[in-house]
PDB file of N, CA and C in Angstrom:
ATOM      1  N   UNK A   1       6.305  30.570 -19.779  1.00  0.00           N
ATOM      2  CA  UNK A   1       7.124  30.052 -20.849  1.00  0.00           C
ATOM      3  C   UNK A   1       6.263  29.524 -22.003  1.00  0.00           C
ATOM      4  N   UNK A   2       4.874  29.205 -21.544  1.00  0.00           N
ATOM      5  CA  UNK A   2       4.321  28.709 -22.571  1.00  0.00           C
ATOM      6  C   UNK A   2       2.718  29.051 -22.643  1.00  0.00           C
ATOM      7  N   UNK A   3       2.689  30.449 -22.767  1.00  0.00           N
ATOM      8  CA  UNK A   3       1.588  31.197 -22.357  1.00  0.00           C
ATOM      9  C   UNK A   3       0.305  30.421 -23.317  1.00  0.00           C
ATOM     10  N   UNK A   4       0.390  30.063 -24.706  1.00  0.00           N
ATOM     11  CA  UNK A   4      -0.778  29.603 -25.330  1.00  0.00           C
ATOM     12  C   UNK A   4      -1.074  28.379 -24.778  1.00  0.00           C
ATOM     13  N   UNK A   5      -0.358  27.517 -24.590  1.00  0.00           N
ATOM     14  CA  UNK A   5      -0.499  26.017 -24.437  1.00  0.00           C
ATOM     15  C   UNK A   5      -1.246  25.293 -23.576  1.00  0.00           C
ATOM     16  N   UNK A   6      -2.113  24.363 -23.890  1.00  0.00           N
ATOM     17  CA  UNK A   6      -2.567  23.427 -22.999  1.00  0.00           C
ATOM     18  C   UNK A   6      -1.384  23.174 -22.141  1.00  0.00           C
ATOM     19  N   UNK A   7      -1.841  22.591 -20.847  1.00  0.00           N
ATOM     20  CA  UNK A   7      -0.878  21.671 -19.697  1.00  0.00           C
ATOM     21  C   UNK A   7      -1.736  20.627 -19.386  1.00  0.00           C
ATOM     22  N   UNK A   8      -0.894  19.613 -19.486  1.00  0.00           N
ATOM     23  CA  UNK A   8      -1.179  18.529 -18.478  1.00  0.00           C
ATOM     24  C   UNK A   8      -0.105  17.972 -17.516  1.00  0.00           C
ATOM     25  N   UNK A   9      -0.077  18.019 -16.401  1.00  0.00           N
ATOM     26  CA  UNK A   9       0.595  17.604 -15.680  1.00  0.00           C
ATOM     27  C   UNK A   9       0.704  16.481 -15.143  1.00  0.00           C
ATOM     28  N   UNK A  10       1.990  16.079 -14.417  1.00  0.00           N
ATOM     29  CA  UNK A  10       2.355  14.451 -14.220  1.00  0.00           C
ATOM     30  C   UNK A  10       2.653  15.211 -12.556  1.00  0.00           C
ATOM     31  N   UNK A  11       1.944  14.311 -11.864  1.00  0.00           N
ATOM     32  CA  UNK A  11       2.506  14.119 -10.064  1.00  0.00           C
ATOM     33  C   UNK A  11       3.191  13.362  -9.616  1.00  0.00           C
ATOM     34  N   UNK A  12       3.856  13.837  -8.605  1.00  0.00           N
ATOM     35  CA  UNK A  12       3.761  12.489  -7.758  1.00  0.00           C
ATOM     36  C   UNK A  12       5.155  13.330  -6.596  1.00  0.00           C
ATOM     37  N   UNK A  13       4.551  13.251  -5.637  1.00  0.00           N
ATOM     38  CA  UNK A  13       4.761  14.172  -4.376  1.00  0.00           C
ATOM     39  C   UNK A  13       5.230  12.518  -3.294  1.00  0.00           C
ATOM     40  N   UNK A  14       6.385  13.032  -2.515  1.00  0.00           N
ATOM     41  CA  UNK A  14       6.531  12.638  -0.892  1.00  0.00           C
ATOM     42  C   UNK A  14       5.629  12.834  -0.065  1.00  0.00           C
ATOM     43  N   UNK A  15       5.283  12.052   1.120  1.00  0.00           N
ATOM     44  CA  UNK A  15       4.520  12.350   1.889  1.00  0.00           C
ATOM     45  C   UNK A  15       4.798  13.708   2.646  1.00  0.00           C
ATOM     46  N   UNK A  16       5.761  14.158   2.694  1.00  0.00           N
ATOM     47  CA  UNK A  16       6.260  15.047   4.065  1.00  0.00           C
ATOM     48  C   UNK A  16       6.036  16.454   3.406  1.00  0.00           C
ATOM     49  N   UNK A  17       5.215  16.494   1.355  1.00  0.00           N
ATOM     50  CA  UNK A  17       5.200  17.759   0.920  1.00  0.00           C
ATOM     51  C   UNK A  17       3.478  18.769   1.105  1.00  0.00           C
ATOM     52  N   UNK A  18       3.382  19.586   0.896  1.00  0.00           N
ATOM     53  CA  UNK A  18       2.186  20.390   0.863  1.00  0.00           C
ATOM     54  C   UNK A  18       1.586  19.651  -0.267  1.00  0.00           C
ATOM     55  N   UNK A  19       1.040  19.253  -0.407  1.00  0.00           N
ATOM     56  CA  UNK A  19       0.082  18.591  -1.861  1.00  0.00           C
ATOM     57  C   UNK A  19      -1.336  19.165  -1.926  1.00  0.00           C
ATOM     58  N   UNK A  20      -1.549  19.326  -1.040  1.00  0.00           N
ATOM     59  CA  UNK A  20      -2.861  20.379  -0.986  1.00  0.00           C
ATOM     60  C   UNK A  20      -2.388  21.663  -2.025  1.00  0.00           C
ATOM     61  N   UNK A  21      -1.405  22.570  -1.198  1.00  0.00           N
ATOM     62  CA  UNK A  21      -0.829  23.601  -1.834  1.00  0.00           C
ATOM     63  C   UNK A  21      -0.516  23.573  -2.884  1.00  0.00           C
ATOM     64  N   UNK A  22       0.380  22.821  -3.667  1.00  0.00           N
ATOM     65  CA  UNK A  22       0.680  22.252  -4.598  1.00  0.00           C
ATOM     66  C   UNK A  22      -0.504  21.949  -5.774  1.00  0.00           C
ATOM     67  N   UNK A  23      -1.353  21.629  -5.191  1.00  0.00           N
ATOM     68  CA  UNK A  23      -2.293  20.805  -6.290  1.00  0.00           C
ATOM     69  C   UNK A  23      -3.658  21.970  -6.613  1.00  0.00           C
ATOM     70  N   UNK A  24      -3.745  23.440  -5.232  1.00  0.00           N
ATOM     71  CA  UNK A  24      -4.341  24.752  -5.396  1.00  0.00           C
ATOM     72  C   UNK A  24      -3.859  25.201  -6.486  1.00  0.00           C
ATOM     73  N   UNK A  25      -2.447  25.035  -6.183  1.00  0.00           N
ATOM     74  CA  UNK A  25      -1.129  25.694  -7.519  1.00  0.00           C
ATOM     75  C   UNK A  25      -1.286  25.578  -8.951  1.00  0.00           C
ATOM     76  N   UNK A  26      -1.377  24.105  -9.428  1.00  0.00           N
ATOM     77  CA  UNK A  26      -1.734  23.609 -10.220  1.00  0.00           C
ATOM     78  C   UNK A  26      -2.857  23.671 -10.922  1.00  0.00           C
ATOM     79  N   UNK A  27      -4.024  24.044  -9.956  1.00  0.00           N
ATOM     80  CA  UNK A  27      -5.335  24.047 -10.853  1.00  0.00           C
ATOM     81  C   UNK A  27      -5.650  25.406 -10.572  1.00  0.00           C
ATOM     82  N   UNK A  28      -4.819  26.594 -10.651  1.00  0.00           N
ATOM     83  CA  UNK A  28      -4.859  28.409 -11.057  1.00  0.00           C
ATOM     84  C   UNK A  28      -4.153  27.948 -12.392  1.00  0.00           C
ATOM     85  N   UNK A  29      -3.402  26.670 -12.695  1.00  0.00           N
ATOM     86  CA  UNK A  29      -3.185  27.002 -14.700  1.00  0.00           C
ATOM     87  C   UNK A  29      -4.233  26.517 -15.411  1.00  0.00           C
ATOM     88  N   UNK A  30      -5.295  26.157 -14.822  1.00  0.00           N
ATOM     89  CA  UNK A  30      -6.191  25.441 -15.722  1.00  0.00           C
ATOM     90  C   UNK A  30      -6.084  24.374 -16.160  1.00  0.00           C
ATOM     91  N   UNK A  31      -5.481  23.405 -15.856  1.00  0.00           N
ATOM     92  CA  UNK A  31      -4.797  22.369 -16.696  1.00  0.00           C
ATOM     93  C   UNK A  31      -6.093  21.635 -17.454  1.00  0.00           C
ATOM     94  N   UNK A  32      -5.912  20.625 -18.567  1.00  0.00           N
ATOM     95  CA  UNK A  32      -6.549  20.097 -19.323  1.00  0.00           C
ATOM     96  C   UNK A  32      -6.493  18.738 -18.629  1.00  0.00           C
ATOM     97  N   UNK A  33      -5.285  18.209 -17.693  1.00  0.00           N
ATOM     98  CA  UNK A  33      -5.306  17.237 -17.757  1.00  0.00           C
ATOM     99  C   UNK A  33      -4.382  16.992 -16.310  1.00  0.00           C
ATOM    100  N   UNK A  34      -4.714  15.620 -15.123  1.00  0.00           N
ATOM    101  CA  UNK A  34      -3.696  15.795 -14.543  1.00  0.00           C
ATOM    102  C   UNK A  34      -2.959  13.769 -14.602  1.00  0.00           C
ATOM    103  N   UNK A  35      -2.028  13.523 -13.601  1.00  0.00           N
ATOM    104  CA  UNK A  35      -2.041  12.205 -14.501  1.00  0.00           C
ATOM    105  C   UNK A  35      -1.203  12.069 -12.273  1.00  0.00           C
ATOM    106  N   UNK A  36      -2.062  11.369 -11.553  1.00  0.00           N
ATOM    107  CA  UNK A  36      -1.431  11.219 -10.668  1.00  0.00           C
ATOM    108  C   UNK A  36      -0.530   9.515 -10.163  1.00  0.00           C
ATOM    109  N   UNK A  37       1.162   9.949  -9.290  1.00  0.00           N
ATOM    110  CA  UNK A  37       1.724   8.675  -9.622  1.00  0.00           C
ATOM    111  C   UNK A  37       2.655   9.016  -8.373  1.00  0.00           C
ATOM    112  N   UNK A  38       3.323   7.557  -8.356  1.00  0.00           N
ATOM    113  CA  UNK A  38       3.914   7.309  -7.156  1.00  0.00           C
ATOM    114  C   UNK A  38       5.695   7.259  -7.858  1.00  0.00           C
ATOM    115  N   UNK A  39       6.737   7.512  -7.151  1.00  0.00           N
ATOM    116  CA  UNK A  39       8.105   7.320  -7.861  1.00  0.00           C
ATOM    117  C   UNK A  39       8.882   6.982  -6.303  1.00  0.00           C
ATOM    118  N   UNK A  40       9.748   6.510  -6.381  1.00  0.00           N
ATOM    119  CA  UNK A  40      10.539   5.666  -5.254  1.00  0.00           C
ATOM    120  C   UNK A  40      10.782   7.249  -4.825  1.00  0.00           C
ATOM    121  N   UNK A  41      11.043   6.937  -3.880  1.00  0.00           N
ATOM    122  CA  UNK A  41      11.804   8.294  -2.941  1.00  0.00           C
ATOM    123  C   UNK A  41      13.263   8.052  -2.357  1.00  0.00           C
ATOM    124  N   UNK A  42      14.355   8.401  -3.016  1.00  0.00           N
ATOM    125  CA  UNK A  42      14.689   7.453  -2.086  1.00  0.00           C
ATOM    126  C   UNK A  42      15.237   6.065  -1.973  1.00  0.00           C
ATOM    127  N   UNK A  43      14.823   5.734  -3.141  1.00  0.00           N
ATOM    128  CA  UNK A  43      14.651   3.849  -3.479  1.00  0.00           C
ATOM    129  C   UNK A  43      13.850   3.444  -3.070  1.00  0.00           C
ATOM    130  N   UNK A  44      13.065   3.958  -2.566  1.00  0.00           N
ATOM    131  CA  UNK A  44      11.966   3.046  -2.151  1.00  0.00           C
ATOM    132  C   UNK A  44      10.739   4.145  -2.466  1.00  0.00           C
ATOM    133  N   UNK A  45       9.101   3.310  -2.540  1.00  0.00           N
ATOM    134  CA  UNK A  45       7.840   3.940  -2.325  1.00  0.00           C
ATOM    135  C   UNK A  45       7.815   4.608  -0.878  1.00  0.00           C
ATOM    136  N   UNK A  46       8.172   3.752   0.310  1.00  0.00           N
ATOM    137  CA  UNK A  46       7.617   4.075   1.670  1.00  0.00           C
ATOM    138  C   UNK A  46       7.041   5.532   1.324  1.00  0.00           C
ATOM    139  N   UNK A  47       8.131   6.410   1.466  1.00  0.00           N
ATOM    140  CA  UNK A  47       8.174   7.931   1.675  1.00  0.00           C
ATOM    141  C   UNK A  47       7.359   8.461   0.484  1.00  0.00           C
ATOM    142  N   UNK A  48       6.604   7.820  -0.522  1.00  0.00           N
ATOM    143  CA  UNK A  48       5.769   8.400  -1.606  1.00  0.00           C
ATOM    144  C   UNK A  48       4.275   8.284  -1.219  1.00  0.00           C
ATOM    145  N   UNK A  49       3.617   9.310  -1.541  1.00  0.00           N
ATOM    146  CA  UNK A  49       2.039  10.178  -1.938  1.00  0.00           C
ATOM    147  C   UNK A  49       1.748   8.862  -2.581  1.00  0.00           C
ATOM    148  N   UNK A  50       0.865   7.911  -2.327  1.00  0.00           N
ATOM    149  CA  UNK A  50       0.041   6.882  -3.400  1.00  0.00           C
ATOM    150  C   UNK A  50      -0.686   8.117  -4.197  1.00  0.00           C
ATOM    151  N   UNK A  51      -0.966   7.372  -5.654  1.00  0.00           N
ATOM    152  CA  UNK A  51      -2.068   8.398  -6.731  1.00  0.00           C
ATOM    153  C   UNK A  51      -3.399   8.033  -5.885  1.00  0.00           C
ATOM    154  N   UNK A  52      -3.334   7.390  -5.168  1.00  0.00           N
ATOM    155  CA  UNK A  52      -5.399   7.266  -4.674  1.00  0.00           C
ATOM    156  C   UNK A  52      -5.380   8.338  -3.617  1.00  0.00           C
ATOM    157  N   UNK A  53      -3.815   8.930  -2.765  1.00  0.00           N
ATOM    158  CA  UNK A  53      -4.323   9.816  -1.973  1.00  0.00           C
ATOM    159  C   UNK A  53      -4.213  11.319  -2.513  1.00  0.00           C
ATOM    160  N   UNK A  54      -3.419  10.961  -3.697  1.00  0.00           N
ATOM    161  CA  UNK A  54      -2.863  12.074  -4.516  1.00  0.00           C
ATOM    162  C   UNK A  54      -4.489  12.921  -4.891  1.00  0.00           C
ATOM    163  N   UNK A  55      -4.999  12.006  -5.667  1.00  0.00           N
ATOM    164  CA  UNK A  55      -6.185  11.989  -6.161  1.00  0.00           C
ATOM    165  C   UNK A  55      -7.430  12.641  -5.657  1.00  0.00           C
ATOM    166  N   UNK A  56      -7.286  11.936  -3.601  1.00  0.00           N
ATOM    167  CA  UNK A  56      -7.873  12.396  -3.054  1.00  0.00           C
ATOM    168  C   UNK A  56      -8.184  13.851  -2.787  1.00  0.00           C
ATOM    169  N   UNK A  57      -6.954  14.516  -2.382  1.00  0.00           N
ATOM    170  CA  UNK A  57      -6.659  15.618  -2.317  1.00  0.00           C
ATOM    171  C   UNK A  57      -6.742  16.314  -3.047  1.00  0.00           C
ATOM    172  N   UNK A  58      -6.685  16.328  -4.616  1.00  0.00           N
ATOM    173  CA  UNK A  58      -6.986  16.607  -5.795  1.00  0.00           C
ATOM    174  C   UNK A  58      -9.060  16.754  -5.891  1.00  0.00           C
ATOM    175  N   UNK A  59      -9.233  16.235  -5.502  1.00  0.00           N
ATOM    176  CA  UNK A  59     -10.645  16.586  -5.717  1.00  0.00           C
ATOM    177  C   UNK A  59     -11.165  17.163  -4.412  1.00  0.00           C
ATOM    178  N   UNK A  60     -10.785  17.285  -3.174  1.00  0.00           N
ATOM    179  CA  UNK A  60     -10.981  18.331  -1.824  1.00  0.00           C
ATOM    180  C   UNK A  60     -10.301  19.342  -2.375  1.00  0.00           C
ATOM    181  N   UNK A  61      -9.498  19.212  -3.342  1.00  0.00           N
ATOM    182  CA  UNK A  61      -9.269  20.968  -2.489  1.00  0.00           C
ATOM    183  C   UNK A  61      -9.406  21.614  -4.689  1.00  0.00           C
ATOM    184  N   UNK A  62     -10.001  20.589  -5.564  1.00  0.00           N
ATOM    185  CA  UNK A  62     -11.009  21.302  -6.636  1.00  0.00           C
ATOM    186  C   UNK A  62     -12.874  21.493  -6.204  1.00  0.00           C
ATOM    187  N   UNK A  63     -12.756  21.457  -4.937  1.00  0.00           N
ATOM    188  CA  UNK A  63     -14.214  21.267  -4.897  1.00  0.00           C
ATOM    189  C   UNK A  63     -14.782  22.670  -4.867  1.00  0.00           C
ATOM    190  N   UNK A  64     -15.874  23.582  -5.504  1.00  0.00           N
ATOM    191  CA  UNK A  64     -16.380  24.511  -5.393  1.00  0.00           C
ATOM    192  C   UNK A  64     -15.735  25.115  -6.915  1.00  0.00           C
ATOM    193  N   UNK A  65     -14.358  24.453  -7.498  1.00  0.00           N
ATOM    194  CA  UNK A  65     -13.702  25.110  -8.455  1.00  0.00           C
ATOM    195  C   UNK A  65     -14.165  24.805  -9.566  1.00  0.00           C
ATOM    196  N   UNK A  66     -14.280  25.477 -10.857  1.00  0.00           N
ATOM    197  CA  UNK A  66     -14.347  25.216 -12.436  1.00  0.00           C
ATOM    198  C   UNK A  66     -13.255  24.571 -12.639  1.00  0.00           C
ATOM    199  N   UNK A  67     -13.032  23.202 -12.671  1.00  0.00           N
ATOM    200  CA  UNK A  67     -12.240  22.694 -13.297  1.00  0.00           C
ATOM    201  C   UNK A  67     -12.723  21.870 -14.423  1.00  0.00           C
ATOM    202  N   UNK A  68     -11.991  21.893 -15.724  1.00  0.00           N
ATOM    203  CA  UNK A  68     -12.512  20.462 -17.159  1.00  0.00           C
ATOM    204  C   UNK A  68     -10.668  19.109 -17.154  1.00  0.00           C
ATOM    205  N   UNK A  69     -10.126  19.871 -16.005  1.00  0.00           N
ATOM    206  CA  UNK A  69      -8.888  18.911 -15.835  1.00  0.00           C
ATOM    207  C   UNK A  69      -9.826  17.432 -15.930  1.00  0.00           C
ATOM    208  N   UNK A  70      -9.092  16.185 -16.540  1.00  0.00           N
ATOM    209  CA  UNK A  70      -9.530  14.995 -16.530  1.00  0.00           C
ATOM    210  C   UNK A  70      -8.211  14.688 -15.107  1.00  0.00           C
ATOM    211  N   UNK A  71      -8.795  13.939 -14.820  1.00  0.00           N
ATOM    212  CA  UNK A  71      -7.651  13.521 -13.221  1.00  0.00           C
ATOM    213  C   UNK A  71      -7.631  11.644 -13.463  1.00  0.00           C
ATOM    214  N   UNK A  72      -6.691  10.971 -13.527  1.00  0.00           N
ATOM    215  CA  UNK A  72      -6.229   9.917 -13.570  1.00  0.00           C
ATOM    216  C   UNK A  72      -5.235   9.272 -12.660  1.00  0.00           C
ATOM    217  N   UNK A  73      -4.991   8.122 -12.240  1.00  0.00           N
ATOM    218  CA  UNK A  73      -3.881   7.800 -11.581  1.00  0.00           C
ATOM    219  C   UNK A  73      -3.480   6.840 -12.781  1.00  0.00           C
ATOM    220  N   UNK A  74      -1.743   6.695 -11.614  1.00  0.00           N
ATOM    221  CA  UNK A  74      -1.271   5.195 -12.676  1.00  0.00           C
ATOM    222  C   UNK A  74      -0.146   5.264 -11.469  1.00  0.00           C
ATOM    223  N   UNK A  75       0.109   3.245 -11.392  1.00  0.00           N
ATOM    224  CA  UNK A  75       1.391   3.049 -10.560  1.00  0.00           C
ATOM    225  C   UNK A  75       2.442   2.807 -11.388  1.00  0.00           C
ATOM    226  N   UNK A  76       2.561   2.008 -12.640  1.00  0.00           N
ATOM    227  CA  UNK A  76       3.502   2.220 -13.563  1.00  0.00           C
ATOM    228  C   UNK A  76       4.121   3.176 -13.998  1.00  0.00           C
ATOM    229  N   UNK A  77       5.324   3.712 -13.913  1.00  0.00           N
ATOM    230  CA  UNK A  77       5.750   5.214 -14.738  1.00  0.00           C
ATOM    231  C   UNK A  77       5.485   5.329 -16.244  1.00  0.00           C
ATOM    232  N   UNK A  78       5.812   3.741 -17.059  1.00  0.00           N
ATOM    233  CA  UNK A  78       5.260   3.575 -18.357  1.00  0.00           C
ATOM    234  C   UNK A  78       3.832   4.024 -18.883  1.00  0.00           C
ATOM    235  N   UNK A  79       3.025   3.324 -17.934  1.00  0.00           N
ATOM    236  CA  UNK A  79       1.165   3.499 -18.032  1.00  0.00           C
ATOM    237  C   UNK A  79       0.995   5.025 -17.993  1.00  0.00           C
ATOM    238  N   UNK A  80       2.212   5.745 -16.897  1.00  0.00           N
ATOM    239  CA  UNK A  80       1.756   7.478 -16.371  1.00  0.00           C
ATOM    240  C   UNK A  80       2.088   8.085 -17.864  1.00  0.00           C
ATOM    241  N   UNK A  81       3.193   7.562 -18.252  1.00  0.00           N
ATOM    242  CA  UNK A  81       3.195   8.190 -19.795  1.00  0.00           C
ATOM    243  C   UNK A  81       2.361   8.111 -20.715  1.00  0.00           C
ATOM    244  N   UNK A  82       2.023   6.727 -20.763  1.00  0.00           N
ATOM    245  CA  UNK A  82       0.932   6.473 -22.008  1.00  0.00           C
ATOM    246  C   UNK A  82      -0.408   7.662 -21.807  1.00  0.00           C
ATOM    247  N   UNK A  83      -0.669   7.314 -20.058  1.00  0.00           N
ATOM    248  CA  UNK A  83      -1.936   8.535 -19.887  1.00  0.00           C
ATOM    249  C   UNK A  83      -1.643   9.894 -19.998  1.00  0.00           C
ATOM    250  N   UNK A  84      -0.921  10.158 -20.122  1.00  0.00           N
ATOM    251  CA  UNK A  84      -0.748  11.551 -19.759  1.00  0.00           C
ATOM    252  C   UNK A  84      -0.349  12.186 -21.556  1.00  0.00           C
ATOM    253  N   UNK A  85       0.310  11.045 -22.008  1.00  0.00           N
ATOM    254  CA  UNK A  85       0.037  11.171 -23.774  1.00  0.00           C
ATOM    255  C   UNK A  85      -1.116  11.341 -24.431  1.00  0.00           C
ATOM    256  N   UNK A  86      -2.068  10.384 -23.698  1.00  0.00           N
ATOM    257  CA  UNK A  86      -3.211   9.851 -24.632  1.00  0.00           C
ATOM    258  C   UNK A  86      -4.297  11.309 -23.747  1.00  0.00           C
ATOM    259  N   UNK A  87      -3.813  12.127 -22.760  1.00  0.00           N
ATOM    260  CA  UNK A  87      -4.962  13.099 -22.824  1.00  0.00           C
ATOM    261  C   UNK A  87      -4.351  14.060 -23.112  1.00  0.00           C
ATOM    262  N   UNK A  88      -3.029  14.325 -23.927  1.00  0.00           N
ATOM    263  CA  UNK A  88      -2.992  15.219 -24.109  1.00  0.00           C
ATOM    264  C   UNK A  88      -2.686  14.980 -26.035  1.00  0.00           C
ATOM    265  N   UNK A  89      -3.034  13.777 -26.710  1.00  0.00           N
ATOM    266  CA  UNK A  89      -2.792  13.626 -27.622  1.00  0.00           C
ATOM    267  C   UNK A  89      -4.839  13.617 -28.054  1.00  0.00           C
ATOM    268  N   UNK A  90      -5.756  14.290 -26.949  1.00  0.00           N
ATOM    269  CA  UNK A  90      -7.406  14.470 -27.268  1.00  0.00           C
ATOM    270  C   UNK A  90      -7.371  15.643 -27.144  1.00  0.00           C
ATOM    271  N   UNK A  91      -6.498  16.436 -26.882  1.00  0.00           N
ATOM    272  CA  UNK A  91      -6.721  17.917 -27.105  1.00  0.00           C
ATOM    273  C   UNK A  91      -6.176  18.090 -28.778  1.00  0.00           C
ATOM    274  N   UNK A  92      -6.441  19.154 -28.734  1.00  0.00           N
ATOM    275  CA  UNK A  92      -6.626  19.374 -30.337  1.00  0.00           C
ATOM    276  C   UNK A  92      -5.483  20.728 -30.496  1.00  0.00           C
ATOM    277  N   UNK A  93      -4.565  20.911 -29.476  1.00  0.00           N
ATOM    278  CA  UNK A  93      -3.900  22.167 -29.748  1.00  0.00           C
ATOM    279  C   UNK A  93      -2.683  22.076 -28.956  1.00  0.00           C
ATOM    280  N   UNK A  94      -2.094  22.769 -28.842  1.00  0.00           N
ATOM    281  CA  UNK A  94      -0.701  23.074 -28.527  1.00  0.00           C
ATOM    282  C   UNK A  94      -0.699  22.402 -26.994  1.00  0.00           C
ATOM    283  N   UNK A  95       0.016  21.402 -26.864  1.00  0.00           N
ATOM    284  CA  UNK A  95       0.052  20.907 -25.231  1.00  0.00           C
ATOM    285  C   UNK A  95       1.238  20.859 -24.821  1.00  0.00           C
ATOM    286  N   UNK A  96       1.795  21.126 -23.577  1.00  0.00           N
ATOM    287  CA  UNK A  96       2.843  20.480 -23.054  1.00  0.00           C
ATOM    288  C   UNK A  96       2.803  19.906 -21.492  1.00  0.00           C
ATOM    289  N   UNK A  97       2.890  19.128 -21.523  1.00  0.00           N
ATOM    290  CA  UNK A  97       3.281  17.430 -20.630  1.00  0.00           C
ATOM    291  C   UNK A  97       4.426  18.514 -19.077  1.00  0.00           C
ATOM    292  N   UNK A  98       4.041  18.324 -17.914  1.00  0.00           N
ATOM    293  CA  UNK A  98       4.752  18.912 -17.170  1.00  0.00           C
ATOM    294  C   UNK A  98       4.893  17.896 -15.850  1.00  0.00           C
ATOM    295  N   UNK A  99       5.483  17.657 -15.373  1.00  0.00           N
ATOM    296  CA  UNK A  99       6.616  17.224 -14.236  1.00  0.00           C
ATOM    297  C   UNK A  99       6.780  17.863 -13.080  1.00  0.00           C
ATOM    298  N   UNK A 100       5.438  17.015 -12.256  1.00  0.00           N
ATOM    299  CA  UNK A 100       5.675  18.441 -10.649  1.00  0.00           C
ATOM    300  C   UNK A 100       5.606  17.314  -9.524  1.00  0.00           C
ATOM    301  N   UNK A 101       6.458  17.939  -9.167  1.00  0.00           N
ATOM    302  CA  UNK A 101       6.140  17.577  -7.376  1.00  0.00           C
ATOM    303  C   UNK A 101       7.070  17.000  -6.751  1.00  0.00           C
ATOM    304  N   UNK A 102       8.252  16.373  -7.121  1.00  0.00           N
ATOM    305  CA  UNK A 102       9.453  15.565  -6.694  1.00  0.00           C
ATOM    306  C   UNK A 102      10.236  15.908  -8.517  1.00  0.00           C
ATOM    307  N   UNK A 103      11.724  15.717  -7.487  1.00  0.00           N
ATOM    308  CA  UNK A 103      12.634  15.609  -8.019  1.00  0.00           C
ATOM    309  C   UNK A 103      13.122  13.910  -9.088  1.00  0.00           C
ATOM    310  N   UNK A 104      12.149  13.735  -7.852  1.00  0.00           N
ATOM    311  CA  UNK A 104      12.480  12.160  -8.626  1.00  0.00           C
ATOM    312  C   UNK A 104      11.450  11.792  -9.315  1.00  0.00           C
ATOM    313  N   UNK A 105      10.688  12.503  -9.274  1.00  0.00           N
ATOM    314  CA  UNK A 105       9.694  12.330 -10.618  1.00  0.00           C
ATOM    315  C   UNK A 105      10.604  12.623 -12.083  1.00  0.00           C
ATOM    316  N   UNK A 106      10.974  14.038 -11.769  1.00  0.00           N
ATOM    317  CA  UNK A 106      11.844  14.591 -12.762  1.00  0.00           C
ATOM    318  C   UNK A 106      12.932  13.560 -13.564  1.00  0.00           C
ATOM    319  N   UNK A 107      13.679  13.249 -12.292  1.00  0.00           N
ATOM    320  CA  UNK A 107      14.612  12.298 -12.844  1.00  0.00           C
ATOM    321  C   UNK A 107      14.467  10.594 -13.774  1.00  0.00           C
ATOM    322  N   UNK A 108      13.197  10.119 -12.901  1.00  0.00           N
ATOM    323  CA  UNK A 108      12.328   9.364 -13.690  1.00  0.00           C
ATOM    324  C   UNK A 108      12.418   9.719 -15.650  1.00  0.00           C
ATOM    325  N   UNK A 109      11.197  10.937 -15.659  1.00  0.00           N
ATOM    326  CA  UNK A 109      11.214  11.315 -16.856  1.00  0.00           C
ATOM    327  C   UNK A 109      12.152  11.460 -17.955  1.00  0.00           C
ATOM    328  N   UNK A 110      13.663  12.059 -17.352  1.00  0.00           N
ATOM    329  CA  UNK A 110      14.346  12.331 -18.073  1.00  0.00           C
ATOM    330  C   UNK A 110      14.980  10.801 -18.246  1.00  0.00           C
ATOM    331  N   UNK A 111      15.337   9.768 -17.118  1.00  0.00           N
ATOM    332  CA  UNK A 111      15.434   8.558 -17.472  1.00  0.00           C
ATOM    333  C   UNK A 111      14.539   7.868 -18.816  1.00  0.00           C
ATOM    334  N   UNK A 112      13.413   7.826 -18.818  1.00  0.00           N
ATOM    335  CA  UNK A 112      12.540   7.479 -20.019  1.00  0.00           C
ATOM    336  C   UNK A 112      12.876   8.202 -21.265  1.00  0.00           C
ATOM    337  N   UNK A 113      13.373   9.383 -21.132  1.00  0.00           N
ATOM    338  CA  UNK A 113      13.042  10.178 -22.131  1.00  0.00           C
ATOM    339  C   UNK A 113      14.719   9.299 -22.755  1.00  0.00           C
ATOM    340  N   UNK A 114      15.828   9.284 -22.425  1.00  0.00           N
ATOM    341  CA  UNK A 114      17.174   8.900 -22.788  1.00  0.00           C
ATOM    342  C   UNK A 114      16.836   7.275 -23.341  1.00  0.00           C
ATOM    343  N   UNK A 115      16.089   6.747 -23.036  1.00  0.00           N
ATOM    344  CA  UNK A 115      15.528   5.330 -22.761  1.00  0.00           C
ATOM    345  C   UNK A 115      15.260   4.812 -24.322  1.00  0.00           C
ATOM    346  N   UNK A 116      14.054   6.044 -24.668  1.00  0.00           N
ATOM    347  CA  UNK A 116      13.252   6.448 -25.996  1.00  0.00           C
ATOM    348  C   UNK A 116      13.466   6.918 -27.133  1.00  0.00           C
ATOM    349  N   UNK A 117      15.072   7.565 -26.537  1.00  0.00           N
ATOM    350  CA  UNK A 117      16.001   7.718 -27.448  1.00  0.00           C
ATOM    351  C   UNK A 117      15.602   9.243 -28.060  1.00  0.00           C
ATOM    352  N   UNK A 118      14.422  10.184 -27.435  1.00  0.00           N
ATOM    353  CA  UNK A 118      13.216  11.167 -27.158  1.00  0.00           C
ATOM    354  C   UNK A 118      14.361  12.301 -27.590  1.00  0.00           C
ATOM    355  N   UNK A 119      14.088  13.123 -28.131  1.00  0.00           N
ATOM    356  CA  UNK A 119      14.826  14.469 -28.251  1.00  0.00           C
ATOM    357  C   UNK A 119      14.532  15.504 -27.698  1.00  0.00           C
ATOM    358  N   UNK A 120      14.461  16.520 -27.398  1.00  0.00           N
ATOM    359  CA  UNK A 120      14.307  17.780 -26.603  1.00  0.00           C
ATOM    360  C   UNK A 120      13.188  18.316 -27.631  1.00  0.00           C
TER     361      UNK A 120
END
């Protein structure tokens, strides 16, 4: 959908998902940027991926790979925005901001985005 464009992506996975797989997935787009985070599951954290293990996994399974992804965590959803703005507001070209790994990440976002008053 957005064949020229930088990506940076926003995480944040359940424990019970492939995140390994997931995060192989992720770094075949090349990304510029990744921004890892925790979102209730559920209502609650219990059932959420912390960004330190997110992270972890994120660098086992880039190891041996060319990656220039910058990798970050954040526990705030606010802070995950600001970061995930501010590396994709140091690229110098066409970026778009992406939303993987839970649903309730998703729903998060689009919460902020209505919040911000944000347009499509």
């Amino acid at each position: 959908a957005f064949p020229t464009s930088k990506l940076v992506f926003v995480v944040a996975m359940a424990k019970d998902k492939d995140h390994a797989g997931v995060l192989c997935e992720i770094l075949r787009m090349a990304p510029q940027g990744i921004v890892f985070t925790d979102v209730q599951v559920a209502g609650s954290t219990e059932r959420a991926t912390s960004p330190v293990e997110l992270m972890n996994v994120f660098q086992k399974s880039s190891q041996g790979k060319r990656t220039k992804a910058t990798a970050v965590r954040s526990h705030e959803f606010s802070c995950t925005i600001d970061k995930a703005a501010k590396i994709a507001n140091e690229i110098e070209e066409d970026v778009v901001v992406v939303f993987v790994g839970s649903f309730y990440l998703v729903g998060e976002a689009l919460r902020w985005q209505i919040a911000q008053g944000v347009q499509k």
